[in-house]
C-alpha atoms as a PDB file:
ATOM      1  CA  UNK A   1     125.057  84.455 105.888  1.00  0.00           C
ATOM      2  CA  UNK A   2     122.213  83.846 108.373  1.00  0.00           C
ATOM      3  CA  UNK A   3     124.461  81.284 110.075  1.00  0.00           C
ATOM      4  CA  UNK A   4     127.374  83.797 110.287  1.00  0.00           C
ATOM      5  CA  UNK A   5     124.741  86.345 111.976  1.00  0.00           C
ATOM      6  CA  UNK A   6     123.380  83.516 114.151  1.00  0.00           C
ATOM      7  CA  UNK A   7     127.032  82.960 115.126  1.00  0.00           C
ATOM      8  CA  UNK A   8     127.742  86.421 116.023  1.00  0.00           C
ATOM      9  CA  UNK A   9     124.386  87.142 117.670  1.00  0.00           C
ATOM     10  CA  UNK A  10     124.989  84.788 119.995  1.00  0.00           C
ATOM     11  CA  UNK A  11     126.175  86.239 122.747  1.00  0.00           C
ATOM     12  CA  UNK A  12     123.212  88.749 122.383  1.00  0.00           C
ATOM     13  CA  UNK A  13     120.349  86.098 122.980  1.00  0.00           C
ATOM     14  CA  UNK A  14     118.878  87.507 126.081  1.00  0.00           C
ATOM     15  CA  UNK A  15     118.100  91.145 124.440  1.00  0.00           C
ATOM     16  CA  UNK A  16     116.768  89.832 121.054  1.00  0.00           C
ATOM     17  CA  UNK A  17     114.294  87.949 122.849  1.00  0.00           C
ATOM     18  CA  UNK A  18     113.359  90.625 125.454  1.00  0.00           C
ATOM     19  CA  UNK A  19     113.213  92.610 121.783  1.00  0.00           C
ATOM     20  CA  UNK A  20     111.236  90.332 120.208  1.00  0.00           C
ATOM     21  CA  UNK A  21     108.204  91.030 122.262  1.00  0.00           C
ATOM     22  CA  UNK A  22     108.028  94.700 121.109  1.00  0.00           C
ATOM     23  CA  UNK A  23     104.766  94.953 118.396  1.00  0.00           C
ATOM     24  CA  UNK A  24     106.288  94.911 115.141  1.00  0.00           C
ATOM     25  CA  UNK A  25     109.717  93.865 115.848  1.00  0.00           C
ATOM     26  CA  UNK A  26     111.094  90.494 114.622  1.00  0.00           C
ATOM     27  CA  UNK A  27     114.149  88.060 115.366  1.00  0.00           C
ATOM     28  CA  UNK A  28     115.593  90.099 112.276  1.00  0.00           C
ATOM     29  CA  UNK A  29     114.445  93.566 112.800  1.00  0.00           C
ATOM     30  CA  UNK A  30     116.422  92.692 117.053  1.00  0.00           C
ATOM     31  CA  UNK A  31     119.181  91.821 115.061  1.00  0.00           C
ATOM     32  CA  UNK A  32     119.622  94.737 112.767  1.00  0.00           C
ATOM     33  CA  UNK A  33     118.625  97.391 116.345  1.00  0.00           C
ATOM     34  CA  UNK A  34     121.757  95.418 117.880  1.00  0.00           C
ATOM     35  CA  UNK A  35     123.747  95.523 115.050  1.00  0.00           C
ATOM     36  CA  UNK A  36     123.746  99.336 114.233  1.00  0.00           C
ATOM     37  CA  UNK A  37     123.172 100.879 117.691  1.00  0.00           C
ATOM     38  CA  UNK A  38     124.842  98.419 120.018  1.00  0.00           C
ATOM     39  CA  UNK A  39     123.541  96.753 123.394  1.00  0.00           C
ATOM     40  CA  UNK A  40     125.492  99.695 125.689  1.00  0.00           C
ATOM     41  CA  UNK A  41     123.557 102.700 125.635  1.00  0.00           C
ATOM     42  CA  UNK A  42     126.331 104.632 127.480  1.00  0.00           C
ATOM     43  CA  UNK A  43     127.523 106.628 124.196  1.00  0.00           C
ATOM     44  CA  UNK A  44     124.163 108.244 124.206  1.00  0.00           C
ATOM     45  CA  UNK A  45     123.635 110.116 127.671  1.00  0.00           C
ATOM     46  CA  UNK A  46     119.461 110.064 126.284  1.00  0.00           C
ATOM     47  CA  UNK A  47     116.909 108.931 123.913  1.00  0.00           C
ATOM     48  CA  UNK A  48     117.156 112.136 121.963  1.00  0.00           C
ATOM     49  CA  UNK A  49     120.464 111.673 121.799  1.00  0.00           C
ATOM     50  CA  UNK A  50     119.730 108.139 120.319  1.00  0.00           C
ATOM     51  CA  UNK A  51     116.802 109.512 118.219  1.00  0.00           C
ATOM     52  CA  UNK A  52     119.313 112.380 116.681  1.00  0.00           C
ATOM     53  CA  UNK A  53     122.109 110.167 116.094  1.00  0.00           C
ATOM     54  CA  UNK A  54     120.066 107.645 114.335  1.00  0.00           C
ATOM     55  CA  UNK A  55     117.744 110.450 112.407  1.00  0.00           C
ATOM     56  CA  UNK A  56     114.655 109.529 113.691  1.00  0.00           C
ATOM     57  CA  UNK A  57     113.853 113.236 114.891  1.00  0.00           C
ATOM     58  CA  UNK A  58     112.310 115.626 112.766  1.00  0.00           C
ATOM     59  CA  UNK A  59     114.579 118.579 112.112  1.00  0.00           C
ATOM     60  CA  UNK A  60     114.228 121.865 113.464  1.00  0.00           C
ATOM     61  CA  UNK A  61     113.941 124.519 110.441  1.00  0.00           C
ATOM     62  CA  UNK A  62     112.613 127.815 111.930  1.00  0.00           C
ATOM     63  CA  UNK A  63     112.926 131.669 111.084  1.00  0.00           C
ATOM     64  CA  UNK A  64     110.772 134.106 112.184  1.00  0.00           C
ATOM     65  CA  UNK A  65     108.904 131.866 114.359  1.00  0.00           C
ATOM     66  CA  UNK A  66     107.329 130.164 110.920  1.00  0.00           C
ATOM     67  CA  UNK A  67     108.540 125.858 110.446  1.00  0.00           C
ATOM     68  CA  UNK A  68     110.320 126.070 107.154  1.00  0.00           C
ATOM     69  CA  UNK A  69     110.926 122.042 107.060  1.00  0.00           C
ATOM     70  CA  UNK A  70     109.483 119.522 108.558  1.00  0.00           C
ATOM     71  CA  UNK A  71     111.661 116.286 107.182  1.00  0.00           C
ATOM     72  CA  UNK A  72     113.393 113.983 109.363  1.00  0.00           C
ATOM     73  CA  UNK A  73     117.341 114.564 109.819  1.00  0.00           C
ATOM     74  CA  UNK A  74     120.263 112.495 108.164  1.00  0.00           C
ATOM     75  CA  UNK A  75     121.518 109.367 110.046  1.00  0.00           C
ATOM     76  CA  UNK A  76     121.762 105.657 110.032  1.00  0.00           C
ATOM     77  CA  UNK A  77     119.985 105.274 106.636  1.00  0.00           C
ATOM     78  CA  UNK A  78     119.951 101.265 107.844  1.00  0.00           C
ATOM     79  CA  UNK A  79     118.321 102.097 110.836  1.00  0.00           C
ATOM     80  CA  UNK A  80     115.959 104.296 109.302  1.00  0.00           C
ATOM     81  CA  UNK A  81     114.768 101.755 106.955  1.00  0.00           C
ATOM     82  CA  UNK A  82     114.524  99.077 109.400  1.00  0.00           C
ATOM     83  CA  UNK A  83     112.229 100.834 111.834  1.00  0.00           C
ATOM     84  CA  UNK A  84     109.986 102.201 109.132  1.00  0.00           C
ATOM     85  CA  UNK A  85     109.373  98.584 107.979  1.00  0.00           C
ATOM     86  CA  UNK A  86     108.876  97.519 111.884  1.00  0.00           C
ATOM     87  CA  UNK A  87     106.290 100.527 112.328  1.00  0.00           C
ATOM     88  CA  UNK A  88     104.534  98.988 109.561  1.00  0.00           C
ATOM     89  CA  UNK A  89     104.306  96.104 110.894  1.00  0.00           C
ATOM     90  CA  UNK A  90     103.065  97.079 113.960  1.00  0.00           C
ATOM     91  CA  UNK A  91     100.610  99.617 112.740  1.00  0.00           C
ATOM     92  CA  UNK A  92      99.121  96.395 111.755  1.00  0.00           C
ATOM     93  CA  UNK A  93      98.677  94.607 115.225  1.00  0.00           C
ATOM     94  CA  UNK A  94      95.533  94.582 117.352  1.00  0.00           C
ATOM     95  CA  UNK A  95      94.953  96.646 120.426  1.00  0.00           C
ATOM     96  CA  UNK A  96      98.274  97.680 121.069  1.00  0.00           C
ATOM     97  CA  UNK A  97      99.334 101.071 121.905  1.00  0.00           C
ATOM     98  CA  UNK A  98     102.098 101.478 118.753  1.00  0.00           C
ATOM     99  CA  UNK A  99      98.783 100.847 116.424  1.00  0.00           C
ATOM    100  CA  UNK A 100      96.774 103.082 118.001  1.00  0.00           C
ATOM    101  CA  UNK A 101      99.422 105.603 118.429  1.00  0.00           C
ATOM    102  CA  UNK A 102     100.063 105.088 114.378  1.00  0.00           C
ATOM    103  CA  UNK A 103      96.402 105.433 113.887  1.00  0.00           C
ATOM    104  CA  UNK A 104      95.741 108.532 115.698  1.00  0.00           C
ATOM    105  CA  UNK A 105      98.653 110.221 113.715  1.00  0.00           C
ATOM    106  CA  UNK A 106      97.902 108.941 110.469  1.00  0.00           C
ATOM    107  CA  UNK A 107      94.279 110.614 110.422  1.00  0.00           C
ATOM    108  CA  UNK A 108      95.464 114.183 110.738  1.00  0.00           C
ATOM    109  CA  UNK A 109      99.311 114.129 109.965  1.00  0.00           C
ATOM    110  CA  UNK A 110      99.464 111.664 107.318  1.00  0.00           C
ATOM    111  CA  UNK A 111     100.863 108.003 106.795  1.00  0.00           C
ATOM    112  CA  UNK A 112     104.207 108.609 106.174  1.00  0.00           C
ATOM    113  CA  UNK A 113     104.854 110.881 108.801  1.00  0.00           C
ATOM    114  CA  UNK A 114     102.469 108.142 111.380  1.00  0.00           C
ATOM    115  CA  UNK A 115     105.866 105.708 110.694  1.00  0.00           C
ATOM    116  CA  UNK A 116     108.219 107.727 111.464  1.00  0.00           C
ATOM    117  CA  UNK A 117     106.543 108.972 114.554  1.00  0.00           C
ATOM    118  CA  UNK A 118     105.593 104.940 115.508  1.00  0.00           C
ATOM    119  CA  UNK A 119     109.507 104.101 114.606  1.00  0.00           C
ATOM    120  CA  UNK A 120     111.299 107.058 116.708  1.00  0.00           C
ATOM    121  CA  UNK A 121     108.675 105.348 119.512  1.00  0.00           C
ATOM    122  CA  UNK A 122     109.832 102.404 118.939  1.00  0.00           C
ATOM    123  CA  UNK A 123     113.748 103.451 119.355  1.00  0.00           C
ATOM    124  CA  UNK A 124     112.621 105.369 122.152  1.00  0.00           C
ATOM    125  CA  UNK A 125     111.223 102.206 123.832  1.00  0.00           C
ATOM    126  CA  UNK A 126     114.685  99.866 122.940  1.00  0.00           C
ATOM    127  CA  UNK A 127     116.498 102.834 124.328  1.00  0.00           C
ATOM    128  CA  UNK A 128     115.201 102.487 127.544  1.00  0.00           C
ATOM    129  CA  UNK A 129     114.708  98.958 127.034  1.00  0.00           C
ATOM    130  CA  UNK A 130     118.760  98.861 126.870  1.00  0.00           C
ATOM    131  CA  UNK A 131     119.584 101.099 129.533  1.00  0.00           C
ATOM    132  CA  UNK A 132     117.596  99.462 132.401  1.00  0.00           C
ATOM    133  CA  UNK A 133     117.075  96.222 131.289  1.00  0.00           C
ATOM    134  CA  UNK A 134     113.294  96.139 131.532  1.00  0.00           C
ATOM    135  CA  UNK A 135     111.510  94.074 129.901  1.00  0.00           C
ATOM    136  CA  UNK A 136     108.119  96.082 127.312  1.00  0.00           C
ATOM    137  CA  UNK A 137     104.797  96.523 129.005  1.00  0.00           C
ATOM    138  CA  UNK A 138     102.743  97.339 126.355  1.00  0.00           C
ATOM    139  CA  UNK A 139      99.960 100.509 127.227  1.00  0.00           C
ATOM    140  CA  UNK A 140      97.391  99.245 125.588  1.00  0.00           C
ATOM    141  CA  UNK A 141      94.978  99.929 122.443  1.00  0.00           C
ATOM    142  CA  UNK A 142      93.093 102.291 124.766  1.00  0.00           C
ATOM    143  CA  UNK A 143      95.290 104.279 126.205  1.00  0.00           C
ATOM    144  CA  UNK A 144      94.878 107.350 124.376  1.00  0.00           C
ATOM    145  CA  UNK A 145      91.217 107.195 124.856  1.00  0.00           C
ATOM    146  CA  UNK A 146      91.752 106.275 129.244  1.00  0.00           C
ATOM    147  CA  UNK A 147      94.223 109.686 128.695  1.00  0.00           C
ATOM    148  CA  UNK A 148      91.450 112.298 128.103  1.00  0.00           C
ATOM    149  CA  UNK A 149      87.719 110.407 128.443  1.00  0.00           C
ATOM    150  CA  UNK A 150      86.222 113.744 128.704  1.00  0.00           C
ATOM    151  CA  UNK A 151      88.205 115.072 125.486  1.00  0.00           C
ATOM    152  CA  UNK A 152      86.592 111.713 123.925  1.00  0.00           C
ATOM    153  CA  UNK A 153      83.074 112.203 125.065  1.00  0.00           C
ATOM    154  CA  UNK A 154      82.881 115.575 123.812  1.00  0.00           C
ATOM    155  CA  UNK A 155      83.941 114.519 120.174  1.00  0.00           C
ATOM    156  CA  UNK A 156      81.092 111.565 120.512  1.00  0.00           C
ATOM    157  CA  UNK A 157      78.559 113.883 121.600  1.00  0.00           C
ATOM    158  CA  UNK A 158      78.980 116.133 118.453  1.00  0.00           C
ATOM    159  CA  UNK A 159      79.537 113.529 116.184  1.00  0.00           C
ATOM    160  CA  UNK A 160      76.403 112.118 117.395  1.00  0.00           C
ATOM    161  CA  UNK A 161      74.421 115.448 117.534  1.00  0.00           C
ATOM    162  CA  UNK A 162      75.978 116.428 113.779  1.00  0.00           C
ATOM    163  CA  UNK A 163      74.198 112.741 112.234  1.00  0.00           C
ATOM    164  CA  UNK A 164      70.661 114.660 113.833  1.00  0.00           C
ATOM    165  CA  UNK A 165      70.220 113.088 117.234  1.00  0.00           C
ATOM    166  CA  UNK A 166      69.725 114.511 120.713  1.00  0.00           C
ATOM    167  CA  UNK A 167      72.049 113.107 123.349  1.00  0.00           C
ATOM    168  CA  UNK A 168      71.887 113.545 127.016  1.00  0.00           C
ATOM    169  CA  UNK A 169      74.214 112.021 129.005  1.00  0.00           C
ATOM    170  CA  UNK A 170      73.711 110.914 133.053  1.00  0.00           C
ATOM    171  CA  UNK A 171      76.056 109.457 135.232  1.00  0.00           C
ATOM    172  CA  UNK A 172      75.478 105.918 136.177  1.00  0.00           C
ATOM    173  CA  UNK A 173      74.071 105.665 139.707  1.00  0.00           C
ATOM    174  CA  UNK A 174      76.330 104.689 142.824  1.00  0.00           C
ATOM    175  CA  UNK A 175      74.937 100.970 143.887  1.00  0.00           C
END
C-alpha cells in the first residue's frame, strides 16, 4: 500500500514538502490533507468555506440570543480525525505559535475543544498555503504575549501582588 500511495503522490512532491514544515504535520498527515481536500483550492471560494466543508467549524445553534450547541459540524470524518491527531502533535512542539495557541485555549476552554481549534488553524493555514503557494512562516511561541504586553503585565502584576508582594514597575531609562 505505501508504495501504491508513494506512486500516486508523486506528482504532488513539491506541496507535501512545503506541508511538511507545518508543526505537527507529517509526510503522512500531507498525504491524507492532499488526498481528501485536493491541491486546487478553487472549489472553495474561502477558508470557511474549506473549514465548513470539512467540519472543522463549530456549529451555529442559537435561539433567543442563548448558544444551544457548541459541537463541531458533520464533514470529512477522515479529515477530522487526521487533523485532531496533527494538533496533537503539535500541541507538543516547542515555541511555536500552534502550541501556544493550543495552550492558551486549553486553560479556559478545555482540551478537546484546544484541538479542534489548533486543527481548523491548521486547515486554515494549508488553505492559504494552497491558494498562493507560500511557503509557512511560523509566528512564534510569543506571539500572543508581543499581541497585548500591557494585557500581560497587568495579569503579572496581580498574580504577583495576590502571592503578598508589592510591585512597582518603571520604565527602563533611554541610554
Amino acid at each position: 500500500m505505501d508504495v501504491k500511495i508513494e506512486e500516486h503522490t508523486r506528482p504532488f512532491a513539491r506541496e507535501i514538502e512545503r506541508l511538511d514544515v507545518i508543526p505537527g504535520v507529517d509526510h503522512r498527515v500531507a498525504e491524507v490533507l492532499l488526498a481528501e481536500v485536493g491541491a486546487d483550492m478553487k472549489p472553495f471560494p474561502s477558508d470557511q468555506h474549506l473549514s465548513s466543508w470539512a467540519g472543522m467549524c463549530p456549529s451555529n445553534e442559537e435561539s433567543a440570543g442563548k448558544r444551544i450547541r457548541r459541537r463541531i459540524t458533520p464533514g470529512n470524518r477522515w479529515l477530522k480525525k487526521t487533523l485532531a491527531q496533527a494538533a496533537w502533535a503539535a500541541s507538543h512542539t516547542k515555541n511555536t505559535y500552534l502550541a501556544s495557541q493550543y495552550h492558551r485555549l486549553a486553560g479556559h476552554r478545555g482540551k478537546k475543544r484546544a484541538l479542534i481549534a489548533v486543527g481548523h488553524s491548521m486547515l486554515v493555514i494549508f488553505y492559504h498555503m494552497m491558494r498562493s503557494g507560500a511557503s509557512y512562516a511560523d509566528l512564534g511561541g510569543d506571539f500572543f504575549d508581543r499581541l497585548e504586553p500591557q494585557r500581560l503585565t497587568r495579569y503579572y502584576v496581580k498574580r504577583l501582588e495576590r502571592l503578598g508582594h508589592k510591585v512597582t514597575l518603571e520604565t527602563p531609562a533611554a541610554a
